[in-house]
C-alpha atoms as a PDB file:
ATOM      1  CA  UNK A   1      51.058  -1.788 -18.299  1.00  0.00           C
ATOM      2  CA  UNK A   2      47.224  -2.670 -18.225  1.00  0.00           C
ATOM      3  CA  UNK A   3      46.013  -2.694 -21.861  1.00  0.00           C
ATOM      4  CA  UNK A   4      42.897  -0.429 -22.458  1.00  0.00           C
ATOM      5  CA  UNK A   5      40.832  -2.729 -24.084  1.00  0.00           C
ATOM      6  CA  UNK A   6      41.019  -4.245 -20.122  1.00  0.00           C
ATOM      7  CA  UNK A   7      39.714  -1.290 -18.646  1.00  0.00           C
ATOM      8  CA  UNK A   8      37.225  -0.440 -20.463  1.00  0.00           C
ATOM      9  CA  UNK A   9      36.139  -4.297 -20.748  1.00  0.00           C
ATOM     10  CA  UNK A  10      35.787  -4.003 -16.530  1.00  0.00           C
ATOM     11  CA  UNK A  11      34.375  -0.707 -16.581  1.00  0.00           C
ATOM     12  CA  UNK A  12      31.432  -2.046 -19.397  1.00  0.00           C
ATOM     13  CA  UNK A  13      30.791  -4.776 -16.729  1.00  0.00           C
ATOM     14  CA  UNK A  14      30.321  -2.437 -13.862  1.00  0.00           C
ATOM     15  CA  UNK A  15      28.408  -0.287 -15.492  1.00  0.00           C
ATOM     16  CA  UNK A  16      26.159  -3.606 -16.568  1.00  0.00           C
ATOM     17  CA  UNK A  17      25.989  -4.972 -13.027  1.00  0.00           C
ATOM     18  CA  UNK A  18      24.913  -1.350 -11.628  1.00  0.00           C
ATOM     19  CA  UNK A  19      22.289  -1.046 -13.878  1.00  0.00           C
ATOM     20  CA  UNK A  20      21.589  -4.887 -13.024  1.00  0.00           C
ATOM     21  CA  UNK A  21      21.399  -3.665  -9.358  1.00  0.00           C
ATOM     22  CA  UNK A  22      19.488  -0.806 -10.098  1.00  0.00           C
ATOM     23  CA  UNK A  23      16.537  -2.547 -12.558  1.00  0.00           C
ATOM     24  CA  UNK A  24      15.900  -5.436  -9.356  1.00  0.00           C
ATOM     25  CA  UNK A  25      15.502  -2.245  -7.047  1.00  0.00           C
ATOM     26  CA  UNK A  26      12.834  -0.477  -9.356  1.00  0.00           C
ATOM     27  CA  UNK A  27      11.227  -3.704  -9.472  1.00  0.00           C
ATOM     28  CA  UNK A  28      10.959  -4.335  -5.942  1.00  0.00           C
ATOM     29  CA  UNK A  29       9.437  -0.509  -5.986  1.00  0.00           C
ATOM     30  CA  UNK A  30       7.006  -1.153  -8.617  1.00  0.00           C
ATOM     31  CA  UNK A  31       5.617  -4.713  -6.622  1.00  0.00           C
ATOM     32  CA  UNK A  32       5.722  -2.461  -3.227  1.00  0.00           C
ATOM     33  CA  UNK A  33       3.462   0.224  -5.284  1.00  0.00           C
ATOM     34  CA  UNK A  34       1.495  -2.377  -6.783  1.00  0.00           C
ATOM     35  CA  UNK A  35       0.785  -4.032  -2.905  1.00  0.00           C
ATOM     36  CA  UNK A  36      -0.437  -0.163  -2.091  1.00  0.00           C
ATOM     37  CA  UNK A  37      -2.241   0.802  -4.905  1.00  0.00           C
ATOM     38  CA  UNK A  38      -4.179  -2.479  -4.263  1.00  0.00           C
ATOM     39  CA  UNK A  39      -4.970  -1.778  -0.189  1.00  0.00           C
ATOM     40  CA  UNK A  40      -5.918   1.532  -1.337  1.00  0.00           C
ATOM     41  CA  UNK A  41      -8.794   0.312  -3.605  1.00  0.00           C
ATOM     42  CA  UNK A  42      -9.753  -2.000  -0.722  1.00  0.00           C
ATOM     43  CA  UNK A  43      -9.741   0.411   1.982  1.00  0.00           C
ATOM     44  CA  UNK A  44     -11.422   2.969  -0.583  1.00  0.00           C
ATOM     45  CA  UNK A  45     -14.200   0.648  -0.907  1.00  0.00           C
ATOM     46  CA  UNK A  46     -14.897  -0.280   2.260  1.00  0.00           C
ATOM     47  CA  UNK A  47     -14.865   2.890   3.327  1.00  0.00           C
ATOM     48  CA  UNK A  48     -17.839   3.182   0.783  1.00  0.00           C
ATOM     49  CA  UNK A  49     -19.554   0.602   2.067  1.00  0.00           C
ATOM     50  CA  UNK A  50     -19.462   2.263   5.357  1.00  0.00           C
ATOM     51  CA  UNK A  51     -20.389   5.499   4.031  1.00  0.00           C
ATOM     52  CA  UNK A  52     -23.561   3.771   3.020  1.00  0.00           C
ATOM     53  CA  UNK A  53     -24.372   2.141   5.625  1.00  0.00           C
ATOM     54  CA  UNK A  54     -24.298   4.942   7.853  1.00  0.00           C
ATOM     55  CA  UNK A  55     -26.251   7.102   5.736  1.00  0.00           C
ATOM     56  CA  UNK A  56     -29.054   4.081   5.769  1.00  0.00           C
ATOM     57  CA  UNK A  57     -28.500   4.221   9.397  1.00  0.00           C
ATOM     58  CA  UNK A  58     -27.941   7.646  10.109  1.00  0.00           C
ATOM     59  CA  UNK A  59     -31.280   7.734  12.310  1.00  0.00           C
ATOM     60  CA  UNK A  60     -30.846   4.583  14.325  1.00  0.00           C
ATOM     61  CA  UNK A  61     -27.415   5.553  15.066  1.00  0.00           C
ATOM     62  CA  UNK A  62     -28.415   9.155  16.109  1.00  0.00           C
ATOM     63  CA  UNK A  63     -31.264   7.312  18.670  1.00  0.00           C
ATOM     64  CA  UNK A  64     -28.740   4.875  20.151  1.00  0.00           C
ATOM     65  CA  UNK A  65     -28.624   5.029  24.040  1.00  0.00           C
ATOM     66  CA  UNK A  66     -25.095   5.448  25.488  1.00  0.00           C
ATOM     67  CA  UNK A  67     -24.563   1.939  26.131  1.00  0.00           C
ATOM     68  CA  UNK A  68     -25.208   0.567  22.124  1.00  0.00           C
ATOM     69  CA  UNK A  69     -23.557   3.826  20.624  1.00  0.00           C
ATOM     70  CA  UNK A  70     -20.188   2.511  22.776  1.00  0.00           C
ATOM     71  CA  UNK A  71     -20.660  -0.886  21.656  1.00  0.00           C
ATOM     72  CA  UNK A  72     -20.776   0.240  18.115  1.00  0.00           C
ATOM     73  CA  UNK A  73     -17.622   2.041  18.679  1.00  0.00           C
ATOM     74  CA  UNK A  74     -15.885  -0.856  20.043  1.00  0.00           C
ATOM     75  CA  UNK A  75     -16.930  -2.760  17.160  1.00  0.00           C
ATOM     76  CA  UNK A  76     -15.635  -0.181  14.679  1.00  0.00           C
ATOM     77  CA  UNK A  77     -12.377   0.226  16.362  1.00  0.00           C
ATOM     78  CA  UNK A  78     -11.973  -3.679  15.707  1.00  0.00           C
ATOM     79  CA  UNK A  79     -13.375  -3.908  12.358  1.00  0.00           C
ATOM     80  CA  UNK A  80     -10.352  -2.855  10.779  1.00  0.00           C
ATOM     81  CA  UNK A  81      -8.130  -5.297  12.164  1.00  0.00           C
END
């Protein structure tokens, strides 16, 4: 008959390799957050940047002939890429 001391010596171990298992996949969450959080602030200041520059702009932009305002467009579908 399997002794108990057996059973709960491979259950102990189980229980230690799931929560192994389980502490590598929070830590792959946590980097993947980390990785988001960080193009976030990027995105959140470029986006500022932008803001700014179109408030500067917000005249020359308004006066732009068909031709230029579709160039700028263009160029602002690209920028993010």
């Amino acid at each position: 008959m399997i002794d108990i001391s057996l059973i709960v010596i491979v259950s102990n171990t189980l229980v230690v390799f799931a929560t192994f298992i389980a502490t590598l996949y929070r830590i792959k969450i946590e980097r993947d957050q980390i990785k988001t959080f960080k193009e976030n602030v990027s995105s959140s200041q470029c986006l500022e940047s932008f803001r700014k520059y179109v408030r500067a702009e917000r005249s020359a932009i308004l006066h732009m002939d068909k031709e230029e305002l579709a160039k700028f467009i263009d160029y602002l579908e690209k920028l993010g890429e």
